[in-house]
N, C-alpha and C. Protein backbone atom coordinates (compact mmCIF):
# COMPACT_ATOMS: atom_id res chain seq x y z
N UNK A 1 0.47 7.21 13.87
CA UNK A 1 0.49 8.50 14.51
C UNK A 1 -0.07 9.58 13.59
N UNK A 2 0.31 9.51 12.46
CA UNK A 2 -0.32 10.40 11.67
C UNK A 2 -1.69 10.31 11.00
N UNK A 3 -1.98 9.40 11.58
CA UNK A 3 -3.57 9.00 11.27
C UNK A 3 -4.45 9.91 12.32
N UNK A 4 -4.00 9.77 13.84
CA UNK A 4 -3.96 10.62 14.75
C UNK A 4 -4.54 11.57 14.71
N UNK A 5 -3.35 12.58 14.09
CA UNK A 5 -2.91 14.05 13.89
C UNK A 5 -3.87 14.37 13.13
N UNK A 6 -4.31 13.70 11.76
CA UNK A 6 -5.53 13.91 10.86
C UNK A 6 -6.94 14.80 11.22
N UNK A 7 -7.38 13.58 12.76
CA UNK A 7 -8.26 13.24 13.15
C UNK A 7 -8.61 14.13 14.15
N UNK A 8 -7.70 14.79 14.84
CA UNK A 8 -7.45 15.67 15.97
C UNK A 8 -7.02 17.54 14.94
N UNK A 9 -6.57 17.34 13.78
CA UNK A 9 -7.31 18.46 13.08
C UNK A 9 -8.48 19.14 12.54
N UNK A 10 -9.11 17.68 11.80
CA UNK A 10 -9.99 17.24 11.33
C UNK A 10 -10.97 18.02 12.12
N UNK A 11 -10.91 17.49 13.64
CA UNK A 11 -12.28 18.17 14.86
C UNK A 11 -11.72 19.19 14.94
N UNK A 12 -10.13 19.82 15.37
CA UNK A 12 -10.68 21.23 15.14
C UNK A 12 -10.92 22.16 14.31
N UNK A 13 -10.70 22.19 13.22
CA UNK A 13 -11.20 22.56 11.93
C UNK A 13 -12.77 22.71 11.81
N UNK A 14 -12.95 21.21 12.60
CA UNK A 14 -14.95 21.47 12.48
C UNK A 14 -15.23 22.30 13.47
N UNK A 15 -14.92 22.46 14.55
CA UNK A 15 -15.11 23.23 15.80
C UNK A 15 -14.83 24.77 15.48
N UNK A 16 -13.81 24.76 14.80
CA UNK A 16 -13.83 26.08 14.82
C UNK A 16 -14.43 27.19 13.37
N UNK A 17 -15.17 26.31 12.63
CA UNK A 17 -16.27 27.17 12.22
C UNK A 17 -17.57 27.25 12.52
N UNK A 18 -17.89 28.78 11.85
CA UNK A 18 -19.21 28.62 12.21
C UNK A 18 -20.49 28.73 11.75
N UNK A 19 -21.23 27.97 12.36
CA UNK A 19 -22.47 27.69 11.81
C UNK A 19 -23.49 28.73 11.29
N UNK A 20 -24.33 28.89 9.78
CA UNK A 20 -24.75 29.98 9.27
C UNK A 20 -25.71 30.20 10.74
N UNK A 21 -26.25 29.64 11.54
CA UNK A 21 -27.29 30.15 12.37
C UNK A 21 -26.54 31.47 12.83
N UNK A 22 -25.03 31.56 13.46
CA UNK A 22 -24.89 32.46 14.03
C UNK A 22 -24.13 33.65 13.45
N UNK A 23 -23.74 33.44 12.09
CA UNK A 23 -23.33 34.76 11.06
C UNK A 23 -24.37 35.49 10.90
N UNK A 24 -24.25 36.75 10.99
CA UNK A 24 -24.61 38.11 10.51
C UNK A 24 -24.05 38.43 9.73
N UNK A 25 -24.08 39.54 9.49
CA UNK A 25 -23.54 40.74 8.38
C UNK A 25 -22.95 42.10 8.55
N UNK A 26 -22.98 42.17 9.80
CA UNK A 26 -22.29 43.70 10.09
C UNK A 26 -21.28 43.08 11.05
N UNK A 27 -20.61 44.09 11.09
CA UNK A 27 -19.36 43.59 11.61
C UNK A 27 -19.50 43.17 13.29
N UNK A 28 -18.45 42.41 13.35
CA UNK A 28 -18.60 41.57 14.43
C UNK A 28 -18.01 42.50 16.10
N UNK A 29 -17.04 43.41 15.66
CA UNK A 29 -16.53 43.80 16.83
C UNK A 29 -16.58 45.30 16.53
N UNK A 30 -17.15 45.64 17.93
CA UNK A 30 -17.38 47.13 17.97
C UNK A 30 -15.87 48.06 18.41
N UNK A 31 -15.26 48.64 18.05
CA UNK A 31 -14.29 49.59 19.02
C UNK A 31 -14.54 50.86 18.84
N UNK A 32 -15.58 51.17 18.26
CA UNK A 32 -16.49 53.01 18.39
C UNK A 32 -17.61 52.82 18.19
N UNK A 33 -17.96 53.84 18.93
CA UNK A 33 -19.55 53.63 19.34
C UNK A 33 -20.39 54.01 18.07
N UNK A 34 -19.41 55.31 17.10
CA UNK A 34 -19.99 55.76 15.92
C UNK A 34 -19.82 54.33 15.00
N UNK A 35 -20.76 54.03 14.21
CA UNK A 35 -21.02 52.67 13.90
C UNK A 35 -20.28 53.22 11.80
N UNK A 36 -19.84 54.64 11.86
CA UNK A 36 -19.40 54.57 10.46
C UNK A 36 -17.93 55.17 10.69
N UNK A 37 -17.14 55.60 11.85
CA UNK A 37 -16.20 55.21 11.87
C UNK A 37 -15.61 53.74 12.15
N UNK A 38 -16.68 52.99 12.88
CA UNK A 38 -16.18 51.51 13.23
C UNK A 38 -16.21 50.95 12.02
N UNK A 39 -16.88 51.25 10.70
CA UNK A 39 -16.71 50.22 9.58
C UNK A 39 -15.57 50.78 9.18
N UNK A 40 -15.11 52.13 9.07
CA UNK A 40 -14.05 52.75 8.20
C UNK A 40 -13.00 52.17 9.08
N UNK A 41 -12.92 52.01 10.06
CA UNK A 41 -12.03 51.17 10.76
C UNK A 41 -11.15 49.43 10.48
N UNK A 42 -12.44 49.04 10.54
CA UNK A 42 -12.28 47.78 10.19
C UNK A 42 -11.91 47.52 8.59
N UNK A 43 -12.60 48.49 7.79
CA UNK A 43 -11.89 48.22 6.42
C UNK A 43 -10.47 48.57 6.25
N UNK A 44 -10.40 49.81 7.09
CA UNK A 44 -8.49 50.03 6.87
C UNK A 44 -7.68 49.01 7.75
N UNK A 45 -8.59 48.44 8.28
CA UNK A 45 -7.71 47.07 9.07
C UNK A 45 -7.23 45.91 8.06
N UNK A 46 -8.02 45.85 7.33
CA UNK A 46 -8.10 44.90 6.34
C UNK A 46 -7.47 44.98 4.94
N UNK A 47 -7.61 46.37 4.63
CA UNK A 47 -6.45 47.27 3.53
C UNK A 47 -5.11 46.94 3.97
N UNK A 48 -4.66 47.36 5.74
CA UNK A 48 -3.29 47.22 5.97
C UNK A 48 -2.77 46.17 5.69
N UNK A 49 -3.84 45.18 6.15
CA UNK A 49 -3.03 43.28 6.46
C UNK A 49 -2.93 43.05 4.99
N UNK A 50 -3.37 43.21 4.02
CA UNK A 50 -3.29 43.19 2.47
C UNK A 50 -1.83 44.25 2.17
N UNK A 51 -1.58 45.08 2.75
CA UNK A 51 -0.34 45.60 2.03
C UNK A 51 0.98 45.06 2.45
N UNK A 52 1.37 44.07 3.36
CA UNK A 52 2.69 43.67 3.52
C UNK A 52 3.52 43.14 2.15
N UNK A 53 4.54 43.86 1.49
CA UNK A 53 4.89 43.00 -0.02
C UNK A 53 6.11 41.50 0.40
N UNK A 54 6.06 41.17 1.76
CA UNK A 54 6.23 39.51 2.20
C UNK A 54 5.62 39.13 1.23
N UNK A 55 4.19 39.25 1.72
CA UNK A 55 3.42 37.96 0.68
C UNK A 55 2.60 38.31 0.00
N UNK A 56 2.77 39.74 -0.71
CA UNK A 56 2.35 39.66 -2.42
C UNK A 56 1.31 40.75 -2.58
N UNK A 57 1.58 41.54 -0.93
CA UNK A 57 0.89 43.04 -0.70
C UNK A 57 1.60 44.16 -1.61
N UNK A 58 0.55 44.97 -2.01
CA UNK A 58 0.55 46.07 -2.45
C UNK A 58 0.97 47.69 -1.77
N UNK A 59 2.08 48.17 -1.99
CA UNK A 59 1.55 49.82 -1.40
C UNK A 59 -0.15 50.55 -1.58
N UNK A 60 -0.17 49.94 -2.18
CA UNK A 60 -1.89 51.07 -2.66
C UNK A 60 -2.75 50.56 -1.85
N UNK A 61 -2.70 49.28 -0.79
CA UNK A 61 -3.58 48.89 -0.38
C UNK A 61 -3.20 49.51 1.25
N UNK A 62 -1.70 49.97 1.27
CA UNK A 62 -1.50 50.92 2.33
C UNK A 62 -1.82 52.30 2.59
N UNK A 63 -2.11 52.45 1.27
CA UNK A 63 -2.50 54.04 0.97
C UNK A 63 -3.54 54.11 1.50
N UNK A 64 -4.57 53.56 0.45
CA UNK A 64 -6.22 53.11 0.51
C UNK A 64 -6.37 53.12 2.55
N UNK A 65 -5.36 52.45 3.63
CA UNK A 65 -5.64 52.39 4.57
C UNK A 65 -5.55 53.44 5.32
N UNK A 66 -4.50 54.02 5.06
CA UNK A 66 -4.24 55.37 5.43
C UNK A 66 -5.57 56.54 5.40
N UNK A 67 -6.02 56.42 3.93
CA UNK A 67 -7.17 57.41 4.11
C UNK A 67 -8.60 56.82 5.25
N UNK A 68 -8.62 55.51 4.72
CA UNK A 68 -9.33 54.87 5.75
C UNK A 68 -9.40 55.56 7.15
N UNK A 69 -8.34 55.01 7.89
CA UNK A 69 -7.98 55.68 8.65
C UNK A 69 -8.03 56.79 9.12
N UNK A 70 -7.96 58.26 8.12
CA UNK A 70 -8.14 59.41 8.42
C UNK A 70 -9.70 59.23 8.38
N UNK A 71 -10.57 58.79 7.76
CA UNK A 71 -11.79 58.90 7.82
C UNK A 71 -12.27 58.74 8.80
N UNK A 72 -12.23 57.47 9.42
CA UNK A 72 -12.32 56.99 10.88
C UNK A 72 -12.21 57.82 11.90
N UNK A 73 -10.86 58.61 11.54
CA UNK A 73 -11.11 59.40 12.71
C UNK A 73 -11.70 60.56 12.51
N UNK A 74 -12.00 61.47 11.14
CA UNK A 74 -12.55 62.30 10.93
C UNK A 74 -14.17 62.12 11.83
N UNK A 75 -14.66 61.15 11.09
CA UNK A 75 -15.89 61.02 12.14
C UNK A 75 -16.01 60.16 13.31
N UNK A 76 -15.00 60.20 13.75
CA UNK A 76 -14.66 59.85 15.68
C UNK A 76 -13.71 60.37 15.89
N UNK A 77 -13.34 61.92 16.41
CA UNK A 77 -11.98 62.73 16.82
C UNK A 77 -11.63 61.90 18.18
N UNK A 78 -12.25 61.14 18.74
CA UNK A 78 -11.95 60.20 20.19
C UNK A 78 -10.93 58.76 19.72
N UNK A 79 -10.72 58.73 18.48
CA UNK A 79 -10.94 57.13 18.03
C UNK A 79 -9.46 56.85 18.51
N UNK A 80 -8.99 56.46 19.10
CA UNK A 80 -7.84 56.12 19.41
C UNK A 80 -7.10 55.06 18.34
N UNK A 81 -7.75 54.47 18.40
CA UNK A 81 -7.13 53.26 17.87
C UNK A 81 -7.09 53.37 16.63
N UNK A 82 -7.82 54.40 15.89
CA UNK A 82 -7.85 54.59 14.68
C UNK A 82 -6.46 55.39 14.21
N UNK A 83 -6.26 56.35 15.27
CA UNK A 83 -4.93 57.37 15.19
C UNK A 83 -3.41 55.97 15.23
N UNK A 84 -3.82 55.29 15.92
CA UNK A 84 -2.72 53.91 16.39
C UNK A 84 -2.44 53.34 14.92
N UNK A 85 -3.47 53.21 14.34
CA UNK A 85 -3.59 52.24 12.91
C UNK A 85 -3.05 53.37 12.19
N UNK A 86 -3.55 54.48 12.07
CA UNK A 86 -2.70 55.11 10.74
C UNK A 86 -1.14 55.35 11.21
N UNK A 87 -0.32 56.08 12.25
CA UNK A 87 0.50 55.93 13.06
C UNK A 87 1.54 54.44 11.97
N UNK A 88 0.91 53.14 12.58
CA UNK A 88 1.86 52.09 11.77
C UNK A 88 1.51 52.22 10.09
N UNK A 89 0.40 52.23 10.10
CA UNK A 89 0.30 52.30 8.11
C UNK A 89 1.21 53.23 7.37
């Protein structure tokens, strides 16, 4: 059975990466149309998930998100989701 289980990880593990043909370099998901609040976005997304001290997060990497965050919305006053993210940070 556990030979199985291996084998049936094994494929999805392969399945679920992906192939250099279809990586780029800019970010993958849009949620503002301004394309330099959407990066300041996504980096304070990535600051936050780094600050939980569960598993070995930092406050400063909550901070760091926080301003993020204000940036984001500085240059998108629409950004909703950006106000949402600083809000929990």
């Amino acid at each position: 059975m556990k030979r199985y289980t291996l084998v049936i990880v094994s494929a999805v593990l392969a399945a679920a990466s992906v192939p250099p043909s279809l990586a780029h370099d800019g970010p993958s998901v849009v949620y503002s149309q301004n394309s330099e609040a959407n990066a300041s976005f996504l980096r304070a997304r990535d600051y936050l998930g780094r600050s939980d001290p569960r598993v070995g997060g930092k406050l400063e990497n909550a901070r760091e998100a926080i301003k993020l965050y204000e940036q984001a919305v500085n240059e998108d006053p629409k950004f909703a989701l950006a106000n949402v993210g600083m809000a929990r940070a």
